[in-house]
N, C-alpha and C. Protein backbone atom coordinates (compact mmCIF):
# COMPACT_ATOMS: atom_id res chain seq x y z
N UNK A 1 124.62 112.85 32.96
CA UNK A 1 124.24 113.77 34.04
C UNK A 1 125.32 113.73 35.13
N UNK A 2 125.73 114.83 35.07
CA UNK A 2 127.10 114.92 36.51
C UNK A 2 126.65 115.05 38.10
N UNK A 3 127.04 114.02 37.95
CA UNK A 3 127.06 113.72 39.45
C UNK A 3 127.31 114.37 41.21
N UNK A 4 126.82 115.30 41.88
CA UNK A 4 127.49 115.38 43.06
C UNK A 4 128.92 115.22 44.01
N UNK A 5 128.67 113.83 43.67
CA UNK A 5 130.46 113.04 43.89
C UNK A 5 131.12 113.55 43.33
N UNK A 6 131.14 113.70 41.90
CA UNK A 6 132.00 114.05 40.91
C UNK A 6 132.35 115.37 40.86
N UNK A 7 131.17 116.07 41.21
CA UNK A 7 131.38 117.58 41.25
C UNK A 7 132.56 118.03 42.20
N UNK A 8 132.48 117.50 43.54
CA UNK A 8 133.09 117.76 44.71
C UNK A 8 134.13 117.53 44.69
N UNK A 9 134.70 115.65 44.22
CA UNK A 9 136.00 114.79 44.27
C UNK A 9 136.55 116.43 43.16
N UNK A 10 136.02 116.47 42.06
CA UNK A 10 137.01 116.93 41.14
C UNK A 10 137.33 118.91 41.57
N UNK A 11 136.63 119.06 42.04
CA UNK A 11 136.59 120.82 43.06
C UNK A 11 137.98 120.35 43.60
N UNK A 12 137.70 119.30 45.06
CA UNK A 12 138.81 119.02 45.58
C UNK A 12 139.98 118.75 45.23
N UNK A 13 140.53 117.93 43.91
CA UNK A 13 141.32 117.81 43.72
C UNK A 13 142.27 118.73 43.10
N UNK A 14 141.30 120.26 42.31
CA UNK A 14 141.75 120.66 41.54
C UNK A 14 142.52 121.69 42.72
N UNK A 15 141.89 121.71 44.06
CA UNK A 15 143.05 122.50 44.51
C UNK A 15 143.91 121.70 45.47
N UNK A 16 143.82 120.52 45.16
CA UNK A 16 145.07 119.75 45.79
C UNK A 16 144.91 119.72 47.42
N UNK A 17 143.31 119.73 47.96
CA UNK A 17 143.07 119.55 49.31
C UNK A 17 143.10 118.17 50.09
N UNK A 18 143.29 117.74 51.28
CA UNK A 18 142.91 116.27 51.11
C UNK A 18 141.89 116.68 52.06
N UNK A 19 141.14 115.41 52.58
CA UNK A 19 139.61 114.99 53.34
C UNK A 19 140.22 115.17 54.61
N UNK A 20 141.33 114.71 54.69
CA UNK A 20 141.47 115.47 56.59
C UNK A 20 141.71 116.87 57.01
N UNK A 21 142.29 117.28 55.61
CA UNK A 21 142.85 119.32 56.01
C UNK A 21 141.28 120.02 55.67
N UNK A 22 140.57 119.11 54.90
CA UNK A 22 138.88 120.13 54.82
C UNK A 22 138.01 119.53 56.36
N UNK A 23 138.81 118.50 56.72
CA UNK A 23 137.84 117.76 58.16
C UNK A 23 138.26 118.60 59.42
N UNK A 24 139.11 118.96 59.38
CA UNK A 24 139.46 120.36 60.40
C UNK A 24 139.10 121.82 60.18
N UNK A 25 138.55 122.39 58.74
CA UNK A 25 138.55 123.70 58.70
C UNK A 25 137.03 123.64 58.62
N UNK A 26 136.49 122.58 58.37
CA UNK A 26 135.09 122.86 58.26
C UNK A 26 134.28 121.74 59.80
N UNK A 27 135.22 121.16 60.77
CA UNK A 27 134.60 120.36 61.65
C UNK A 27 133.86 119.09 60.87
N UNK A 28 133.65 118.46 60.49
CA UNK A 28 133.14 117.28 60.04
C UNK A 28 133.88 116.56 60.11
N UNK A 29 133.87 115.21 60.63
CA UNK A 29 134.54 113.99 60.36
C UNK A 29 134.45 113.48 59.11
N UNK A 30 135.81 112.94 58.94
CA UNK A 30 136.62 112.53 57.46
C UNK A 30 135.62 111.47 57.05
N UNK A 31 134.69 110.56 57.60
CA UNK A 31 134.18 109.75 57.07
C UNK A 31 132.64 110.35 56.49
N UNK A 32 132.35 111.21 56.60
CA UNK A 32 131.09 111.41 56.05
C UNK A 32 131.31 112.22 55.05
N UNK A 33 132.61 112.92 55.05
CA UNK A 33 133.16 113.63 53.61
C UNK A 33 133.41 112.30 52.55
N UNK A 34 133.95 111.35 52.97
CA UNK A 34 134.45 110.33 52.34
C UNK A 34 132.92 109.93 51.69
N UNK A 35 132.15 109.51 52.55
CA UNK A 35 130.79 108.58 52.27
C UNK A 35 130.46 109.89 50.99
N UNK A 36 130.26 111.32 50.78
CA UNK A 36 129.83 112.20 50.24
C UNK A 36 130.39 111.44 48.62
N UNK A 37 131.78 111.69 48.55
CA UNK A 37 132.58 111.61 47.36
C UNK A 37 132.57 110.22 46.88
N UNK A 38 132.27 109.19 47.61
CA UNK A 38 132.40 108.17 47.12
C UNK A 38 130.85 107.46 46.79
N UNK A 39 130.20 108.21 47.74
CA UNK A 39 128.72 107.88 46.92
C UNK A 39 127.72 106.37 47.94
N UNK A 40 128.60 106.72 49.11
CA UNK A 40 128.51 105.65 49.90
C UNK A 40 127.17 106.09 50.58
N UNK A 41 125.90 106.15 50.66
CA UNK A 41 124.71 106.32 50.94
C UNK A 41 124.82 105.75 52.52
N UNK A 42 125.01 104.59 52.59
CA UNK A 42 124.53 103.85 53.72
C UNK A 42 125.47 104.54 55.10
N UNK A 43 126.54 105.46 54.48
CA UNK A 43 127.20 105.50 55.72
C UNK A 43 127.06 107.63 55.81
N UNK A 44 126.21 107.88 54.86
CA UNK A 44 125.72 109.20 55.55
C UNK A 44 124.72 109.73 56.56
N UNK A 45 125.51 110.89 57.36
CA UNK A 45 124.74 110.76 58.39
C UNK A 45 123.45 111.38 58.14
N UNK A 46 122.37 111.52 59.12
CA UNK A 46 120.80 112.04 59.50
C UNK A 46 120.46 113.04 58.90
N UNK A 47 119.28 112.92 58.63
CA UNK A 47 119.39 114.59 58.13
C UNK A 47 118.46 115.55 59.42
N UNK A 48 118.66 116.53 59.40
CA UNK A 48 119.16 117.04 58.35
C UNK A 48 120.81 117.92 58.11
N UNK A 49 121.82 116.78 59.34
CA UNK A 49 123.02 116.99 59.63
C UNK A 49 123.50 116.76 57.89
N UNK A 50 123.25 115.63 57.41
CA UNK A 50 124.00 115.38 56.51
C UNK A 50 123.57 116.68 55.20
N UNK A 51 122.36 117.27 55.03
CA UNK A 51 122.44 118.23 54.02
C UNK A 51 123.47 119.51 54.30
N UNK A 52 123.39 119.87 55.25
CA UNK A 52 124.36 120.81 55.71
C UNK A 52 125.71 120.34 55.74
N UNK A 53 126.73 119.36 56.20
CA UNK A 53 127.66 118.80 55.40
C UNK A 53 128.29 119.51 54.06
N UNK A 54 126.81 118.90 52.89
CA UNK A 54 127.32 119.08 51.84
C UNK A 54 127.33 120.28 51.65
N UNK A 55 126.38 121.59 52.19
CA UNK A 55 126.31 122.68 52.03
C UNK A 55 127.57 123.37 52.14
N UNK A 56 128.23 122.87 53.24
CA UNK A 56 129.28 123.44 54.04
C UNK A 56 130.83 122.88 53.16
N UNK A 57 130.24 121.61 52.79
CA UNK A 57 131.65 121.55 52.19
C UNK A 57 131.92 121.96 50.44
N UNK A 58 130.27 121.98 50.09
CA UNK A 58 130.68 122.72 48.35
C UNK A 58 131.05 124.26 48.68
N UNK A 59 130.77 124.92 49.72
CA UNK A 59 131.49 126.11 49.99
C UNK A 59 132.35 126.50 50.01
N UNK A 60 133.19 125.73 50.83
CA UNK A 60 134.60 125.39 51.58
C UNK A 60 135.39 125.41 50.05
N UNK A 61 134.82 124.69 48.95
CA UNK A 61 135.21 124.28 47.62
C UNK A 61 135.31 125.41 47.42
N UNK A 62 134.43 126.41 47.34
CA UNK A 62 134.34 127.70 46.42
C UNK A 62 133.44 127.32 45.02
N UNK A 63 132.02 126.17 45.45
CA UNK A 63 131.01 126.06 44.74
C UNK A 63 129.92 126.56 45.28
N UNK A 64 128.71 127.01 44.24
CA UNK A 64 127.59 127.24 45.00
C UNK A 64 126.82 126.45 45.55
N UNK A 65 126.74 126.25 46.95
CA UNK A 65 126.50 125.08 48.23
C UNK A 65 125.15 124.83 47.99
N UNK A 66 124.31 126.15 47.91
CA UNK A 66 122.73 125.59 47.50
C UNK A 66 122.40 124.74 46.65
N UNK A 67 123.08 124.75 45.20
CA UNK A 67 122.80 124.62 43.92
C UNK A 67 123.48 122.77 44.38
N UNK A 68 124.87 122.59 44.78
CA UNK A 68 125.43 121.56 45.13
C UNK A 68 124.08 120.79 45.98
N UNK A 69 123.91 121.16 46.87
CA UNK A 69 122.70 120.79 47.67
C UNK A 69 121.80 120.10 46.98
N UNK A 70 120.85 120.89 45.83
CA UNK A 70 119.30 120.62 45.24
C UNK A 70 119.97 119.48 44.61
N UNK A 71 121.45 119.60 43.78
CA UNK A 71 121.55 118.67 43.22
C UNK A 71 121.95 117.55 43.81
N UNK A 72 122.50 116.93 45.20
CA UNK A 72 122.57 116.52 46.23
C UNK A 72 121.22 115.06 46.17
N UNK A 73 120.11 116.32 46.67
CA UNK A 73 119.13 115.69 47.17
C UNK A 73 118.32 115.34 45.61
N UNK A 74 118.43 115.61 44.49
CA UNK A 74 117.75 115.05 43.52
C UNK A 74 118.85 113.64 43.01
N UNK A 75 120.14 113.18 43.83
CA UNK A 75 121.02 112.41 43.63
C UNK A 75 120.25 111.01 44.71
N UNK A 76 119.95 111.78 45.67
CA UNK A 76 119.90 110.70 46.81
C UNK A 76 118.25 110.67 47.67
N UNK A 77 117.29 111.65 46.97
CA UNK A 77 116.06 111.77 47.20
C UNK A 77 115.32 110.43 48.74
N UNK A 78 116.13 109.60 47.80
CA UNK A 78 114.97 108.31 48.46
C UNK A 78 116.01 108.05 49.53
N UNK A 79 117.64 107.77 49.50
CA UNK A 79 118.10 107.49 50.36
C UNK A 79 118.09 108.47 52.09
N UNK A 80 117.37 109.37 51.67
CA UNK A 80 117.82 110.93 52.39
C UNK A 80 116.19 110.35 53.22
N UNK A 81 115.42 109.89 52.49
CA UNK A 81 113.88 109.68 53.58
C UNK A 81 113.78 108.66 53.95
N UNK A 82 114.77 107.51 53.52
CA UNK A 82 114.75 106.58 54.65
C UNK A 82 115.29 106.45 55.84
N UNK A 83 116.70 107.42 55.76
CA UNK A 83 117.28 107.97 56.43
C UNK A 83 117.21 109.14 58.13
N UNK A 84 115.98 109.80 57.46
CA UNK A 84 115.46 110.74 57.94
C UNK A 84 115.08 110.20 59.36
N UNK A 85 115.46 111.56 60.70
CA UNK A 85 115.53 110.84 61.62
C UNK A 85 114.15 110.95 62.25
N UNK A 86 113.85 109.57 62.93
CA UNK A 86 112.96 109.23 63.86
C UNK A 86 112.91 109.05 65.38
N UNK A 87 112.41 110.24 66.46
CA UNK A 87 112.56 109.57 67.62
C UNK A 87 112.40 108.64 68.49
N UNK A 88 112.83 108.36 68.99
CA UNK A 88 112.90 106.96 69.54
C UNK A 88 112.09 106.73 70.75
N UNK A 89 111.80 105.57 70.85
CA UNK A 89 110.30 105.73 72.10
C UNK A 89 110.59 106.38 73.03
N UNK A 90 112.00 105.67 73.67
CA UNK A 90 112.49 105.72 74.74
C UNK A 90 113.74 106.57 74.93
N UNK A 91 113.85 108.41 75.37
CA UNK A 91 114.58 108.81 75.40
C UNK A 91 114.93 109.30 76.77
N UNK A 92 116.28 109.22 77.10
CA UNK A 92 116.26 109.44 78.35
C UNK A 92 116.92 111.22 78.46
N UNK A 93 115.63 111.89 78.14
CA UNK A 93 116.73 113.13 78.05
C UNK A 93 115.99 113.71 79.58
N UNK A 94 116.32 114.77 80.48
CA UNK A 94 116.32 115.34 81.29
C UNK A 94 114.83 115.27 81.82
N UNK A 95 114.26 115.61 81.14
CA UNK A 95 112.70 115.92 81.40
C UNK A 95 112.00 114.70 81.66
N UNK A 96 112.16 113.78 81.02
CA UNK A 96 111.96 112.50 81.06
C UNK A 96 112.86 111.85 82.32
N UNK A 97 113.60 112.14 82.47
CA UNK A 97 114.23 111.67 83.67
C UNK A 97 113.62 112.21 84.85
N UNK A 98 113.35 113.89 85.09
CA UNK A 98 112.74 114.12 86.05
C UNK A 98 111.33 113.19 86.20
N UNK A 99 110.67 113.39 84.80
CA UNK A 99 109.66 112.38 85.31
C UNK A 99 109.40 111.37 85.96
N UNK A 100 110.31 110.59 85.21
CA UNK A 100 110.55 109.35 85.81
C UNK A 100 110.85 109.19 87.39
N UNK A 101 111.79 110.18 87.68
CA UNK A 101 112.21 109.80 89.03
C UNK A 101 111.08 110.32 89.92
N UNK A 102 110.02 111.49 89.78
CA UNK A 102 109.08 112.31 90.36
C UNK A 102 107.79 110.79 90.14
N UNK A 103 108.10 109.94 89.38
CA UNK A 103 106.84 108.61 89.52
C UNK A 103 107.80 107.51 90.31
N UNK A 104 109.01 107.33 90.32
CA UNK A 104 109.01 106.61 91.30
C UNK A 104 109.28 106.76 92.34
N UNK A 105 109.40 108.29 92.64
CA UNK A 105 109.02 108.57 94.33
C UNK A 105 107.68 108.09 94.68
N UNK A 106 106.87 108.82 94.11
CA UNK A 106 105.87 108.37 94.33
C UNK A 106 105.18 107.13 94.14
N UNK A 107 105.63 105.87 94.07
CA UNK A 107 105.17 105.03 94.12
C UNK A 107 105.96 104.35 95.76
N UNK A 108 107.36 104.87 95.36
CA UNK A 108 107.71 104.40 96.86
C UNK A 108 106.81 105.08 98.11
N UNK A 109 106.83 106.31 97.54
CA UNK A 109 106.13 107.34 98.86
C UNK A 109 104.69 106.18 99.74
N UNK A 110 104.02 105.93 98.30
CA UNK A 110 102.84 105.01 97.88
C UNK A 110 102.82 104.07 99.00
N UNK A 111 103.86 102.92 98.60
CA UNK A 111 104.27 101.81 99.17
C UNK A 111 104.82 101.68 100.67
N UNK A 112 105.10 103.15 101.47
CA UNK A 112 105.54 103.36 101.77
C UNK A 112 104.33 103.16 103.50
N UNK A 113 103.54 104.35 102.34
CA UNK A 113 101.91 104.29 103.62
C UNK A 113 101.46 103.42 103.37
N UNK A 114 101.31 102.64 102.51
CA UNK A 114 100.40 101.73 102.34
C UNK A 114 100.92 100.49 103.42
N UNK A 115 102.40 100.33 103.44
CA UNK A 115 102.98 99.17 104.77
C UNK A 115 102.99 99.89 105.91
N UNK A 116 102.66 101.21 106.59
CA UNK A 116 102.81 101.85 107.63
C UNK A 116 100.77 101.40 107.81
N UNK A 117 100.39 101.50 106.83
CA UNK A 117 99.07 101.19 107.35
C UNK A 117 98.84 100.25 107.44
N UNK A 118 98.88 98.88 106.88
CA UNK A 118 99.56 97.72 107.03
C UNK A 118 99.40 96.98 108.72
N UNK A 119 100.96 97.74 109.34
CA UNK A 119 101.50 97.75 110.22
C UNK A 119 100.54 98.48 111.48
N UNK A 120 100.32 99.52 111.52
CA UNK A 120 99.41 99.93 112.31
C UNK A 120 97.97 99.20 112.45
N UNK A 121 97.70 98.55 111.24
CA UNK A 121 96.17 97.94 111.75
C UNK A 121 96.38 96.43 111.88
N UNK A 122 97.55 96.00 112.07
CA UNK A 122 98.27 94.65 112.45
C UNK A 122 98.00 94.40 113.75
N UNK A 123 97.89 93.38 114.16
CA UNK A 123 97.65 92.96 115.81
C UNK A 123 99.10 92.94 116.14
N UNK A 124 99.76 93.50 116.85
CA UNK A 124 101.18 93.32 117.47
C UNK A 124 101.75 91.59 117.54
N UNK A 125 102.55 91.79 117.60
CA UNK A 125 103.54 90.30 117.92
C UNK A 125 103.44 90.34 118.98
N UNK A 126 103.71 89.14 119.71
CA UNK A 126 103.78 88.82 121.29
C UNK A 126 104.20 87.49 121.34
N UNK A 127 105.26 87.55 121.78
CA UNK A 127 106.40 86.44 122.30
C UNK A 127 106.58 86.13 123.67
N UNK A 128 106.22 84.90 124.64
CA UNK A 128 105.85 84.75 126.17
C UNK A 128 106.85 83.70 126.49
N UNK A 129 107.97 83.92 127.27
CA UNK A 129 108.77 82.98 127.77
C UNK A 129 108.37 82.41 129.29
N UNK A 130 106.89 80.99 128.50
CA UNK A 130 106.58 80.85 129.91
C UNK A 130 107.87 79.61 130.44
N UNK A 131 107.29 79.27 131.82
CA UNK A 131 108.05 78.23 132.50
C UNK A 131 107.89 76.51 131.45
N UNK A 132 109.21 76.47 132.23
CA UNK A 132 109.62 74.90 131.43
C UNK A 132 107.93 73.93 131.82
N UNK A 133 107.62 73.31 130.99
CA UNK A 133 106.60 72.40 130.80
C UNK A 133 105.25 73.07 131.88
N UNK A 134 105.12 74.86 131.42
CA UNK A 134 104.32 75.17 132.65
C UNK A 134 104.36 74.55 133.67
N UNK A 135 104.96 74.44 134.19
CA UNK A 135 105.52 73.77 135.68
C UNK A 135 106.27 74.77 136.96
N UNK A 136 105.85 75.32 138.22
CA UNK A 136 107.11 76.17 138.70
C UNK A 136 106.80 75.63 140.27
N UNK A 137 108.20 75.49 141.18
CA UNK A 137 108.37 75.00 142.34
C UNK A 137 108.07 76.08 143.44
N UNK A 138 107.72 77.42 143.20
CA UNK A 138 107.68 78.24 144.03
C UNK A 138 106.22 78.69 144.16
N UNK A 139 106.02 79.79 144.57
CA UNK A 139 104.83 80.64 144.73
C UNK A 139 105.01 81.39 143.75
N UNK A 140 105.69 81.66 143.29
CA UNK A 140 105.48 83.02 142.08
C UNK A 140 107.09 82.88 141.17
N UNK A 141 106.91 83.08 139.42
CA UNK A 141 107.91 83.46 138.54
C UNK A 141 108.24 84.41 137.85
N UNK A 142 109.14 84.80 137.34
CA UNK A 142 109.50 86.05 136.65
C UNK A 142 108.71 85.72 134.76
N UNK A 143 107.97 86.30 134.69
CA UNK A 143 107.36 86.39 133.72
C UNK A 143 107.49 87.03 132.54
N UNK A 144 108.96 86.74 131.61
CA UNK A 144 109.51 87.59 130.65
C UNK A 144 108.63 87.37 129.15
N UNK A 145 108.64 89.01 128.11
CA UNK A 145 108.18 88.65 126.49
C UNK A 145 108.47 89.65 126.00
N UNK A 146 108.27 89.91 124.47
CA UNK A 146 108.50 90.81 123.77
C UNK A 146 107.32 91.20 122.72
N UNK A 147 107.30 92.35 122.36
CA UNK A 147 106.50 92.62 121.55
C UNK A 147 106.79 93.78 120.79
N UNK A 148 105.70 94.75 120.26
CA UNK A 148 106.09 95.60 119.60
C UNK A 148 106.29 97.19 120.96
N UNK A 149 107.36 97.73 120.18
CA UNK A 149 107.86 98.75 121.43
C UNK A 149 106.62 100.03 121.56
N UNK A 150 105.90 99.88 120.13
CA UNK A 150 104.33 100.73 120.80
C UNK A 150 103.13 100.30 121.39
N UNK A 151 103.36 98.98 121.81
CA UNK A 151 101.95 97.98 122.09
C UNK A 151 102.07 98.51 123.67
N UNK A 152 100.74 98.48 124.45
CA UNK A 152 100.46 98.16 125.71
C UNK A 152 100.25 97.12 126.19
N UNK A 153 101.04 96.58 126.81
CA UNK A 153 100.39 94.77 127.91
C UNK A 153 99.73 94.95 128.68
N UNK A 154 99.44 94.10 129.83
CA UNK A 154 98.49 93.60 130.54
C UNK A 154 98.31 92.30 130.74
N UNK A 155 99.13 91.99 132.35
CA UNK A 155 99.07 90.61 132.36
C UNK A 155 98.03 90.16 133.66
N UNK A 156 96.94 90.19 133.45
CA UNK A 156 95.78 89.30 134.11
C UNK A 156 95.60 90.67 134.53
N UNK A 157 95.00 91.66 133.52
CA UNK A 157 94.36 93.50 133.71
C UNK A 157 95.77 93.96 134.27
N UNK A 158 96.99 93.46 134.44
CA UNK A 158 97.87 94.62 135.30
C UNK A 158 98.26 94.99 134.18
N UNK A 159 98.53 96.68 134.32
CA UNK A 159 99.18 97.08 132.93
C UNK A 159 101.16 97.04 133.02
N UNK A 160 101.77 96.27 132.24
CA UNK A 160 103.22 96.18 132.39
C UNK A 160 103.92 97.20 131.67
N UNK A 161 104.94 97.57 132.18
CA UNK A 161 105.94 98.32 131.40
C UNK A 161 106.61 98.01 130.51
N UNK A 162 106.48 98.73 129.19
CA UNK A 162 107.46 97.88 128.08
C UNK A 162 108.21 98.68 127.96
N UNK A 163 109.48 98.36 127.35
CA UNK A 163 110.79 98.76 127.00
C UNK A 163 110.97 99.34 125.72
N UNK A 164 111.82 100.39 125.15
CA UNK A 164 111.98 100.31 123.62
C UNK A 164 112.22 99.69 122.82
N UNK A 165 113.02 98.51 122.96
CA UNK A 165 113.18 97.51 122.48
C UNK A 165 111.51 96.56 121.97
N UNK A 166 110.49 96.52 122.94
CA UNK A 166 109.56 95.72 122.92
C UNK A 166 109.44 95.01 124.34
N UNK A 167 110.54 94.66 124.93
CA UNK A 167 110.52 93.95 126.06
C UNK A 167 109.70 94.14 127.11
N UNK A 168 109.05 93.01 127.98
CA UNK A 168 108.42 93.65 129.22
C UNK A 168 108.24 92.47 130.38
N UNK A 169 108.30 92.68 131.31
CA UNK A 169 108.72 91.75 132.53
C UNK A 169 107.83 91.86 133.75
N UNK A 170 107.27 91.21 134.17
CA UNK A 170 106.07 90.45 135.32
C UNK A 170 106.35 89.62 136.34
N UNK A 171 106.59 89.60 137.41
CA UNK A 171 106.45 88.56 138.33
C UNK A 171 104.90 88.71 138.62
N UNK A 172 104.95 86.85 138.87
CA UNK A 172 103.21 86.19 138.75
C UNK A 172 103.61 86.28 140.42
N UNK A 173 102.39 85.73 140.60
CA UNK A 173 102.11 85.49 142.58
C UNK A 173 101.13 84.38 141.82
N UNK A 174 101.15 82.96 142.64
CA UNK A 174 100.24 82.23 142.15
C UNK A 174 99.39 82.07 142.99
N UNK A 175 98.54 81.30 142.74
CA UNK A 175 97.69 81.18 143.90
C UNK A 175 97.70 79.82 144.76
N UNK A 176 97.15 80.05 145.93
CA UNK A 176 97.09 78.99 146.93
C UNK A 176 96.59 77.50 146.05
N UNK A 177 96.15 77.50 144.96
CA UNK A 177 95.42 76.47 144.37
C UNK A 177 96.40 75.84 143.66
N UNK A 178 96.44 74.76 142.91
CA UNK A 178 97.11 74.25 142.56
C UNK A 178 97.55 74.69 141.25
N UNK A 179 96.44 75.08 140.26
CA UNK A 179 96.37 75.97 138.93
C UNK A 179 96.51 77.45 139.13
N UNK A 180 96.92 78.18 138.14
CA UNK A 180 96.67 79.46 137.87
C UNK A 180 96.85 80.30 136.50
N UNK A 181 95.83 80.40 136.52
CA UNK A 181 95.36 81.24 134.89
C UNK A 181 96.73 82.19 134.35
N UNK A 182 97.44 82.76 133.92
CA UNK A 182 97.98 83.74 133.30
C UNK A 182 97.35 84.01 131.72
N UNK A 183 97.29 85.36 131.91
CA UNK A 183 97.06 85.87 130.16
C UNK A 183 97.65 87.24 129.94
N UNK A 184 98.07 86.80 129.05
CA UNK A 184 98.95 87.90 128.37
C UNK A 184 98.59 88.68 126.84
N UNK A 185 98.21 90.03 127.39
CA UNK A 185 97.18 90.40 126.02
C UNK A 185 98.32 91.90 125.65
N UNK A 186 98.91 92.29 124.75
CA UNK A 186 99.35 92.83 123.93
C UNK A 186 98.55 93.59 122.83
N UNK A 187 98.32 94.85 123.21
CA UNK A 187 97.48 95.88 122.29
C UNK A 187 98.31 96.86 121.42
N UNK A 188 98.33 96.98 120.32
CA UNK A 188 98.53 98.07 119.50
C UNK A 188 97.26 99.71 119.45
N UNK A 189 98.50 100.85 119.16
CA UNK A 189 97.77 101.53 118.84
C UNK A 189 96.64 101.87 117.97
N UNK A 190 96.37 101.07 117.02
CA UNK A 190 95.05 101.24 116.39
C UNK A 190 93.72 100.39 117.22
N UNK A 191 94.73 99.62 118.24
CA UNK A 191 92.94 98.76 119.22
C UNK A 191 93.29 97.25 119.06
N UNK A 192 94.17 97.00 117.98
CA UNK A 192 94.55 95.69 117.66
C UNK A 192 94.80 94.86 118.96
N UNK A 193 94.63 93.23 119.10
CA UNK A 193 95.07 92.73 120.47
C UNK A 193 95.68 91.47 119.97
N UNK A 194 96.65 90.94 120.44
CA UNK A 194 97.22 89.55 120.59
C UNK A 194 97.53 89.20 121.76
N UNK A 195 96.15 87.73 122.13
CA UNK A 195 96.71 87.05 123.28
C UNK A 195 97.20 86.03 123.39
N UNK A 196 97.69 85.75 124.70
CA UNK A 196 98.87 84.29 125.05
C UNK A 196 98.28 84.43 125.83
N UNK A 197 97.84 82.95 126.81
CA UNK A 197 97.29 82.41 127.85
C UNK A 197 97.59 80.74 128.00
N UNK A 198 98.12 81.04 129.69
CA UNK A 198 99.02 79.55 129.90
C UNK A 198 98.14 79.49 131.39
N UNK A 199 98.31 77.61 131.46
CA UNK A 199 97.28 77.17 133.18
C UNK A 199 98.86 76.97 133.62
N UNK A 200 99.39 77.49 134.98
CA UNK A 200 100.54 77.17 135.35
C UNK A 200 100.06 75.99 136.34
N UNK A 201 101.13 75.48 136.78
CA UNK A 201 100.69 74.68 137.68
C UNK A 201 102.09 74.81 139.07
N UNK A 202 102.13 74.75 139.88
CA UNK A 202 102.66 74.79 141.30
C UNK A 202 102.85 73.12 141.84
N UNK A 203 104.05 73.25 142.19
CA UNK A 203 104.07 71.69 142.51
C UNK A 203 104.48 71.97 143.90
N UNK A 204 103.99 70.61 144.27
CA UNK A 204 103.91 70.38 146.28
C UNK A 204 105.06 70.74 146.50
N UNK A 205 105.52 71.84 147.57
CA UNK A 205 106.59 72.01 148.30
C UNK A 205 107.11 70.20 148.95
């Protein structure tokens, strides 16, 4: 029973063509003409690229390509369906890419409110640079802190001015007594509060 290979190698030779002058007039690379004639299975390509190949090149011969073909695939039946291509889980073609990128916006988008809400129902920070060992020699100190630049203060009910930064600044008046209360309460816009509260103390002139 004649072979495919045989059919083709001996077409080709009889008009004295080689595998690279038919690999330019018909576009195919020289190695899958080669794998054709030599019977090399493992190195033909997919189908159903590789049936067309042969179609194209028993033509090129000046054989009938169909007939080359049936007899082709009754040569290589089983090698041709193991062959046969399968897609692959994971393809990254366009559509799939939009997808992809349209889910991980949205998960950032996600992540995004979910720490803005977070943050808003957070009690503000509040940082109080009181006096060295609560201790001060005068009647009254400059009362510096920081916090968040949307929080409202309030130091003993006075409402203080904060800065963009966060910053905000108080002079105390103490009292005639020897102690004096300071508190420092720091509110966020959702109602949130963080307080600091120090006993100062005034030492004898």
């Amino acid at each position: 029973m004649l072979r495919v290979s045989a059919i083709i190698q001996e077409a080709r030779l009889d008009k004295q063509l080689e595998l690279e002058d038919i690999s330019k007039k018909i576009k195919v690379p020289v190695k899958y003409l080669r794998a054709i004639e030599d019977e090399a299975s493992a190195n033909f390509p997919l189908e159903p690229y590789c049936s067309l190949i042969v179609k194209d090149y028993a033509q090129y011969l000046g054989l009938d390509g169909q007939r080359i073909l049936s007899l082709f695939r009754r040569d290589y039946s089983e090698k041709l369906k193991t062959k046969t291509y399968r897609p692959r889980l994971l393809s990254f073609t366009p559509k799939f890419t939009l997808g992809l990128a349209m889910v991980l916006s949205l998960v950032i988008f996600s992540a995004y409110l979910f720490y803005e809400y977070l943050t808003f129902n957070r009690p503000p920070n509040l940082k109080v640079d009181w006096p060295a060992n609560l201790v001060v020699a005068t009647s009254f100190f400059d009362l510096n802190g920081v916090t968040n630049a949307e929080s409202t203060v309030r130091v003993n009910q006075d409402l203080v001015i904060v800065d963009h930064n966060g910053n905000f600044k108080k002079r105390i008046e103490l009292s005639s007594s020897d102690e004096t209360k300071v508190i420092v309460e720091a509110k966020s816009p959702s109602g949130k509060t963080t307080t600091d509260e120090k006993i100062i103390q005034k030492t004898a002139p």
